[in-house]
N, C-alpha and C. Protein backbone atom coordinates (compact mmCIF):
# COMPACT_ATOMS: atom_id res chain seq x y z
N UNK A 1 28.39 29.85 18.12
CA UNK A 1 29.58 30.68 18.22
C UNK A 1 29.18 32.13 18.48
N UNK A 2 30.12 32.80 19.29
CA UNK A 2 29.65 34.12 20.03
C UNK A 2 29.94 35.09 18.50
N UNK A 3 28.94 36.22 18.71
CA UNK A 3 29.57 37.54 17.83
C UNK A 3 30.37 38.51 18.39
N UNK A 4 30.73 38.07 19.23
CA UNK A 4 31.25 39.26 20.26
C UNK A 4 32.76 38.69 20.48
N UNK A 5 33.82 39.49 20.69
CA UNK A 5 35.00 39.17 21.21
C UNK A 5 35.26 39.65 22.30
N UNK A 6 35.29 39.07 23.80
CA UNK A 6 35.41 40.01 25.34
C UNK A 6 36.69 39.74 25.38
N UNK A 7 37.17 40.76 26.56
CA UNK A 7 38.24 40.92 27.34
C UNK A 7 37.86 40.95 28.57
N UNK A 8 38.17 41.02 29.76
CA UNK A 8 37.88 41.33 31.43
C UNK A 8 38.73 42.38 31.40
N UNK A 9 38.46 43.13 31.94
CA UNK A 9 40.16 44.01 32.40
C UNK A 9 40.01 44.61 33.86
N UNK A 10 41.11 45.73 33.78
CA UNK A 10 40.58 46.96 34.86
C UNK A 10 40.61 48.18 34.40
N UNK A 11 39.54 49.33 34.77
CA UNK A 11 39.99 50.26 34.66
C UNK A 11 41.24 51.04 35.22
N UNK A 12 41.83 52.11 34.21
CA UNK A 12 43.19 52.17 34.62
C UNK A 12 42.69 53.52 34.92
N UNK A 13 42.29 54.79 34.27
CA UNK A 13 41.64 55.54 34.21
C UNK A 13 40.68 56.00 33.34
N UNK A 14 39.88 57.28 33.74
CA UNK A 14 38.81 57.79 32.97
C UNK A 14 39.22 59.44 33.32
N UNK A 15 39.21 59.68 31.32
CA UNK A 15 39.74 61.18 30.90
C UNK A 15 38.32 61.82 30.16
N UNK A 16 36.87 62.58 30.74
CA UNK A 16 36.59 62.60 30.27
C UNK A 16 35.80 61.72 29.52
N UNK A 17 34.92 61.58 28.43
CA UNK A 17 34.57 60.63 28.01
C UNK A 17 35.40 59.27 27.83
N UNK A 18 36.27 59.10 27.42
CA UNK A 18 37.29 58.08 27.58
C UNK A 18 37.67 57.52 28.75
N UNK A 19 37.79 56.20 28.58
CA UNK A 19 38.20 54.67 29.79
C UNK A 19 39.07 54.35 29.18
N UNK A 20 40.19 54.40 30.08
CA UNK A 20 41.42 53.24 29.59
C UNK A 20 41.15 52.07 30.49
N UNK A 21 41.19 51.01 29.98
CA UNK A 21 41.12 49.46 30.22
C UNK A 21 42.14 49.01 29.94
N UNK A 22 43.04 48.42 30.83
CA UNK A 22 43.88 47.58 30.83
C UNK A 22 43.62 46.40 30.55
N UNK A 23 43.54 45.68 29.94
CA UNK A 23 43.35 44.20 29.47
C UNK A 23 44.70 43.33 29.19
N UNK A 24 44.47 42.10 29.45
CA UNK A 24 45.40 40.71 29.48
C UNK A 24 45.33 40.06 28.39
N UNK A 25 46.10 40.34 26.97
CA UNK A 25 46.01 39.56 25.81
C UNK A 25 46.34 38.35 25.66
N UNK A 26 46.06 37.17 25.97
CA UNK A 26 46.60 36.07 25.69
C UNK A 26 46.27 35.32 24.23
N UNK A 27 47.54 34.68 24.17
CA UNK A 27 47.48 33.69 22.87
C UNK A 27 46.37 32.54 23.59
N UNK A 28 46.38 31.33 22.36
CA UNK A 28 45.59 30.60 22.64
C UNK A 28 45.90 29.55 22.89
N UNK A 29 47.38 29.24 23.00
CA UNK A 29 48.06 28.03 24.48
C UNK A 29 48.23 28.95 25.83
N UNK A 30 48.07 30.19 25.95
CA UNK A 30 48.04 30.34 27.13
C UNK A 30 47.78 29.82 28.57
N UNK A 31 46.70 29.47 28.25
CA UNK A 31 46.15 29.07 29.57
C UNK A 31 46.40 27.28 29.43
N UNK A 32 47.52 26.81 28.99
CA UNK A 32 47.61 25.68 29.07
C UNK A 32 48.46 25.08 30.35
N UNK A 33 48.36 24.30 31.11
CA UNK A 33 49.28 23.29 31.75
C UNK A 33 50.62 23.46 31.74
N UNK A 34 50.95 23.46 30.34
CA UNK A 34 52.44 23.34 30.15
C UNK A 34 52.67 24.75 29.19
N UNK A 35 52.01 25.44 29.90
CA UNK A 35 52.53 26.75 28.38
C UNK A 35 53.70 27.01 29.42
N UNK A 36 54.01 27.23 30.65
CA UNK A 36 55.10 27.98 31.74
C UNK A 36 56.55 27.32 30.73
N UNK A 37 56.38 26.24 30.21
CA UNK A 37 57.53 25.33 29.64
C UNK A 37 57.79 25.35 28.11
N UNK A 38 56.79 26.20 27.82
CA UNK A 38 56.64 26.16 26.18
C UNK A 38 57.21 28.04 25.51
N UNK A 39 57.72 27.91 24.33
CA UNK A 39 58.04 29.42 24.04
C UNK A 39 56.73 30.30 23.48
N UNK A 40 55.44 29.32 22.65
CA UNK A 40 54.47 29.24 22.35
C UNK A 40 53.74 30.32 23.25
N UNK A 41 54.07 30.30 24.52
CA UNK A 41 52.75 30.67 25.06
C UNK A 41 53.35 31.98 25.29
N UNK A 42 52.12 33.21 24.98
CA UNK A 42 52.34 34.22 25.53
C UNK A 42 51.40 35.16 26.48
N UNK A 43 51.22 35.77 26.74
CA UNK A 43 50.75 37.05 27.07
C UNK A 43 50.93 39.05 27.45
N UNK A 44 50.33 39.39 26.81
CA UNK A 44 50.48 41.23 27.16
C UNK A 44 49.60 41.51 27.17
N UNK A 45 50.23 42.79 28.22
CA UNK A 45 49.02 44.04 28.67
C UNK A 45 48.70 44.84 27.90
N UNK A 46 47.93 45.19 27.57
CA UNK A 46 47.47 46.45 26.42
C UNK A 46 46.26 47.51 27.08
N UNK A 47 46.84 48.71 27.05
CA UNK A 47 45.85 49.57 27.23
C UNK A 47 44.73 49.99 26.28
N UNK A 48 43.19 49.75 26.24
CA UNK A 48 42.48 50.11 25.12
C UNK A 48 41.60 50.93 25.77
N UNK A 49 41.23 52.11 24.81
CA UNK A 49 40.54 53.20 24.90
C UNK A 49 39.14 53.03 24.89
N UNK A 50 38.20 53.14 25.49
CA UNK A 50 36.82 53.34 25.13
C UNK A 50 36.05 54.31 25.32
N UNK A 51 35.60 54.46 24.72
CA UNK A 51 34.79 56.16 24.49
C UNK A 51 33.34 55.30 24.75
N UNK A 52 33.07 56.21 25.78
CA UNK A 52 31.46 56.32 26.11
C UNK A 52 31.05 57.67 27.19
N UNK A 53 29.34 57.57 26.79
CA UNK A 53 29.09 58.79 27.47
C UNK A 53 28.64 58.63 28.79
N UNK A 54 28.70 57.23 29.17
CA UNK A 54 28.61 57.21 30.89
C UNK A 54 29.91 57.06 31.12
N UNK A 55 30.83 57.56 31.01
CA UNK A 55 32.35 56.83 32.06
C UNK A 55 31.87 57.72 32.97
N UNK A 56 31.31 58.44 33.59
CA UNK A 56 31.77 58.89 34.95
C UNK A 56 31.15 57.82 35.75
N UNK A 57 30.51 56.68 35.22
CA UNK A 57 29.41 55.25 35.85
C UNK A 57 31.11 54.71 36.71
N UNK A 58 32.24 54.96 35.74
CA UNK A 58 33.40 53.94 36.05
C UNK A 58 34.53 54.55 37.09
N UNK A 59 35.15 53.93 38.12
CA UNK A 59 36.58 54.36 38.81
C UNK A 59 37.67 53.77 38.10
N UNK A 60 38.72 54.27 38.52
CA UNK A 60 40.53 53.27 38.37
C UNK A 60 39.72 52.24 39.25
N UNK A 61 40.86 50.46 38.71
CA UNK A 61 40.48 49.66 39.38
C UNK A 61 39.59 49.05 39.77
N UNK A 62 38.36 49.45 38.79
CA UNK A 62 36.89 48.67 38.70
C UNK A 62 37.06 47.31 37.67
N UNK A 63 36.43 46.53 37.93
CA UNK A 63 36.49 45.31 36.76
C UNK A 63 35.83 45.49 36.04
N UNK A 64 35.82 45.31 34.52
CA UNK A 64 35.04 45.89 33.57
C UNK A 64 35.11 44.14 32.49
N UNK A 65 34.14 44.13 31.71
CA UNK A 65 34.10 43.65 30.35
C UNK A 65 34.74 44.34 29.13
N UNK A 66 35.01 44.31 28.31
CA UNK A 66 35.66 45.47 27.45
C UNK A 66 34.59 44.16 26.13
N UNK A 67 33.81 44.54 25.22
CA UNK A 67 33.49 43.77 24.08
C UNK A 67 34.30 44.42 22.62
N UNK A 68 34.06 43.99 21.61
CA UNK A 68 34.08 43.98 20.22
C UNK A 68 33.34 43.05 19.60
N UNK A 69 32.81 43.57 18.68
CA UNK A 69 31.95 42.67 17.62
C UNK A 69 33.16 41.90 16.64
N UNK A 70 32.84 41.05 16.11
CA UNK A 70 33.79 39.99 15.07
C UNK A 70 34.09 40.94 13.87
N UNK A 71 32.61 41.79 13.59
CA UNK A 71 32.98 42.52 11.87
C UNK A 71 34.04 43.38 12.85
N UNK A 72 34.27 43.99 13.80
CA UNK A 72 35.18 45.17 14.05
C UNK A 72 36.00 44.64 14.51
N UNK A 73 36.41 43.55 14.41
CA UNK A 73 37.93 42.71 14.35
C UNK A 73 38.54 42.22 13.46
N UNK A 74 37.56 41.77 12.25
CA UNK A 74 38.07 41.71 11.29
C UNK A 74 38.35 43.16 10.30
N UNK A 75 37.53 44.09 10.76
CA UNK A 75 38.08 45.46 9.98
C UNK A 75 38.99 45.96 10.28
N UNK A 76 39.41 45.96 11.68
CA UNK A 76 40.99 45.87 12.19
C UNK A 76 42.42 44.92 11.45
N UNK A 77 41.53 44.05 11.13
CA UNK A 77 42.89 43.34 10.84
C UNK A 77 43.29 43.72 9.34
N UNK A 78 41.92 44.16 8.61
CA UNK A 78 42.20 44.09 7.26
C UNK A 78 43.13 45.69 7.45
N UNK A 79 42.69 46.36 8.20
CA UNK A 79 43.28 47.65 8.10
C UNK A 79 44.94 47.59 8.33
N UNK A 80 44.86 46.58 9.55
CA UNK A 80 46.24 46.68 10.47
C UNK A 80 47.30 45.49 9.30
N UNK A 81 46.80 44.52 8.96
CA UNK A 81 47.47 43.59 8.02
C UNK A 81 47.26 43.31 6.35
N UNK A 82 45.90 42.96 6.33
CA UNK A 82 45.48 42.52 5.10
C UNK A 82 45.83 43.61 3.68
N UNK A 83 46.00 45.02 4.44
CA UNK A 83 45.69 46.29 3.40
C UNK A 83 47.33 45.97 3.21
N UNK A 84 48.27 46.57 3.99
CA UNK A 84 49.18 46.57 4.08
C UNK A 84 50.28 45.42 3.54
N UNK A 85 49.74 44.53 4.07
CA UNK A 85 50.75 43.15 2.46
C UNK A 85 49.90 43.25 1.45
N UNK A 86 48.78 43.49 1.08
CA UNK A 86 48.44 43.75 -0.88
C UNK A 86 49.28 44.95 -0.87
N UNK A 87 49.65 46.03 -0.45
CA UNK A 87 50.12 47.11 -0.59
C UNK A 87 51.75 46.82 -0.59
N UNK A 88 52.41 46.05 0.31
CA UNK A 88 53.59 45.75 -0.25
C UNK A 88 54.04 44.75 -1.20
N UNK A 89 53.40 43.64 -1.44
CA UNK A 89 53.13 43.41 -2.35
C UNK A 89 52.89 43.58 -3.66
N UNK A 90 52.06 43.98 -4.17
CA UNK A 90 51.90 45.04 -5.21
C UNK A 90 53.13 46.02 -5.84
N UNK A 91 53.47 46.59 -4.86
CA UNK A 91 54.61 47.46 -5.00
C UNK A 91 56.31 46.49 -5.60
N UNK A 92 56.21 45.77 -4.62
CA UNK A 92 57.43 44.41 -4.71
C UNK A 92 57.08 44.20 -6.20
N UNK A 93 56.17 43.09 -6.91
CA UNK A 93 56.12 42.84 -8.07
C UNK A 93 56.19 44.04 -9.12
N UNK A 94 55.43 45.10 -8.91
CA UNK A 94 55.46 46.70 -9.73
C UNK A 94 57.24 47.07 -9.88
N UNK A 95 57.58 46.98 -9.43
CA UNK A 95 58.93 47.41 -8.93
C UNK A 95 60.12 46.63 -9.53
N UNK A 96 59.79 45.08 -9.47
CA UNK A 96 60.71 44.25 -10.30
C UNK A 96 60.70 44.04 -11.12
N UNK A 97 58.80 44.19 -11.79
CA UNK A 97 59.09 44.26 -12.98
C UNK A 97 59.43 45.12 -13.97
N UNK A 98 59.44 46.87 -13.02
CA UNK A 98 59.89 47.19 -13.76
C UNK A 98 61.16 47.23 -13.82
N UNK A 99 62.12 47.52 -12.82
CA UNK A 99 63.43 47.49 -12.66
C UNK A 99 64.07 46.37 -13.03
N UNK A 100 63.80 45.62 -12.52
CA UNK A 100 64.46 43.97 -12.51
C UNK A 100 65.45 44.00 -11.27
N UNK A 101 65.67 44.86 -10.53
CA UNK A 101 66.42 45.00 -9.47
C UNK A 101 65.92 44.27 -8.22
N UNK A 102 65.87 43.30 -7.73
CA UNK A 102 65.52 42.78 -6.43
C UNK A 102 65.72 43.41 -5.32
N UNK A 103 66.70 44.14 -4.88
CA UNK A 103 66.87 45.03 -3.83
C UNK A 103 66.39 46.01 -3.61
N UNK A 104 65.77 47.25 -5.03
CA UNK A 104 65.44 48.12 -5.42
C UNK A 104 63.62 47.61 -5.16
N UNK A 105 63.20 46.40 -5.36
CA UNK A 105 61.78 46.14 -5.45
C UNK A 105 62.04 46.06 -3.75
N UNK A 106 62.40 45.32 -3.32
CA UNK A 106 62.39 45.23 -1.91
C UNK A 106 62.47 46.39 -1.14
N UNK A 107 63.66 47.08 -1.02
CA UNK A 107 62.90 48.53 -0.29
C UNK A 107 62.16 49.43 -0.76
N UNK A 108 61.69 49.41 -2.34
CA UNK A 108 60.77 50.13 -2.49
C UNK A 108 59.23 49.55 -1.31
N UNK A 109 59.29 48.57 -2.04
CA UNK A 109 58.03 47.73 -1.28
C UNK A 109 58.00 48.17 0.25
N UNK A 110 58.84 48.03 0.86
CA UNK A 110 58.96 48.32 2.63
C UNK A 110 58.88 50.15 2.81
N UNK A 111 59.50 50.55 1.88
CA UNK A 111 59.02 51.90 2.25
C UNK A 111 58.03 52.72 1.56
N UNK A 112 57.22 51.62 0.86
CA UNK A 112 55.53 51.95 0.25
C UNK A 112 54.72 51.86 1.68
N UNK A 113 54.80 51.35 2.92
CA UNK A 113 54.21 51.46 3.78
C UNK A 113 54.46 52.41 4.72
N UNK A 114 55.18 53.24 4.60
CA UNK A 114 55.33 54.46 5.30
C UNK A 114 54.10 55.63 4.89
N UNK A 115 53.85 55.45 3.67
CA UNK A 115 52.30 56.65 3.91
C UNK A 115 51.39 55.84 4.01
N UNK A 116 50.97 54.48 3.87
CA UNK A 116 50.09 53.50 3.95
C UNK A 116 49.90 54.14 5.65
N UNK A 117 50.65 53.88 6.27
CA UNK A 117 50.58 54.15 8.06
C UNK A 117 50.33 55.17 8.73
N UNK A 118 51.32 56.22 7.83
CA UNK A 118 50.93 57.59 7.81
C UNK A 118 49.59 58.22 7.67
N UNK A 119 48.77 57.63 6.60
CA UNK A 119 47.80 57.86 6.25
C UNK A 119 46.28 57.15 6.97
N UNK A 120 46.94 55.87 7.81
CA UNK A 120 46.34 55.40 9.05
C UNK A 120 46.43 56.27 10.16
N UNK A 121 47.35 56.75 10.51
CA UNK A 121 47.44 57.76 11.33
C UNK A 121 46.84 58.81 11.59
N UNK A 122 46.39 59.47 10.24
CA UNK A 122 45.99 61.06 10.08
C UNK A 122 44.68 60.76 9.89
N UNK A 123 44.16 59.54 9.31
CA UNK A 123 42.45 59.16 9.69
C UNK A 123 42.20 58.67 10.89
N UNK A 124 43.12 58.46 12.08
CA UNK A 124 42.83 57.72 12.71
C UNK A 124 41.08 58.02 13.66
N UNK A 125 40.66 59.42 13.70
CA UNK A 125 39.47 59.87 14.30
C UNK A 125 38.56 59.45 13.52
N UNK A 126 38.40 59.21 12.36
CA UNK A 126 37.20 58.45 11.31
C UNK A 126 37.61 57.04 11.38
N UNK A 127 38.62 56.32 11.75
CA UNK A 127 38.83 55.24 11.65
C UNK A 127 37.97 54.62 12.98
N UNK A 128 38.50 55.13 14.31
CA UNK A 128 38.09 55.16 15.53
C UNK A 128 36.40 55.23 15.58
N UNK A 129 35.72 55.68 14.74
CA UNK A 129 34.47 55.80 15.13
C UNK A 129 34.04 54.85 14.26
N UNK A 130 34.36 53.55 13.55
CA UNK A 130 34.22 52.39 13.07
C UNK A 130 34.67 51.34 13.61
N UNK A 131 35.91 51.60 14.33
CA UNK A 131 36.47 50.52 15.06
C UNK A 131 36.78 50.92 16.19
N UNK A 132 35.64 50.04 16.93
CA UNK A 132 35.92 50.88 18.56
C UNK A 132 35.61 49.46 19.38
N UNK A 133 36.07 49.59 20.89
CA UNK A 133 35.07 48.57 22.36
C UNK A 133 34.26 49.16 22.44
N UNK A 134 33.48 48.18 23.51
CA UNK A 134 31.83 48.60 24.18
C UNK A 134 32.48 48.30 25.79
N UNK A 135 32.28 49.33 27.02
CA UNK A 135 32.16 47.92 28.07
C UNK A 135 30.79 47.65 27.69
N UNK A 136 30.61 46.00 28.71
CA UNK A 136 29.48 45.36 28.61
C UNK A 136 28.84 45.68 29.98
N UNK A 137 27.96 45.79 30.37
CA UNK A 137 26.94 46.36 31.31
C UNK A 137 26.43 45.13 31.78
């Protein structure tokens, strides 16, 4: 099994050290036979950023590799999901038990993730230099 997670894409542009790569996200009936017939199947475009100190190597419209390692996909997710339901979570049970109010635990809980995100946000430049692409060469 690979350590690496690729994409193909294209370059869309280069700002400076930064490449935007357009890449083709597909699920994993995508590329099936019958996904055209199925609701299952999807796909999107996503623009991802890569910082390197050769982009001037790259044009718009070059074909590129875009990589990620597995640990920097799973640190993504814990960041983007895993943190975020213990965090509402937490809050939900904190909340009912103390209140006993179900409605009151519930939007507390949903709007405990507003500085959770916020606070993703305002690290996002220390976050970025842990969780980043490679192109592949």
């Amino acid at each position: 099994m690979s350590n690496k997670i690729s994409h193909s894409g294209i370059v869309d542009s280069v700002v400076g050290d930064c490449v935007k790569v357009r890449i083709l996200q597909t699920s994993a009936c995508a590329a099936c036979k019958v996904a055209s017939h199925c609701n299952a199947a999807e796909a999107k475009e996503k623009v991802v950023d890569v910082v390197c100190a050769n982009s001037a190597e790259y044009r718009a419209g070059q074909q590129v590799v875009v990589t990620a390692s597995a640990d920097v996909a799973r640190r993504a997710l814990l960041l983007g999901f895993g943190l975020p339901f213990l965090v509402l979570v937490a809050v939900l049970l904190l909340v009912l038990r103390l209140s006993g109010s179900e409605g009151l635990a519930a939007l507390s809980a949903l709007a405990s993730l507003v500085p959770y995100y916020l606070l993703i946000w305002l690290l996002r430049r220390r976050i970025q230099q842990h969780i980043s692409f490679q192109i592949e060469d």
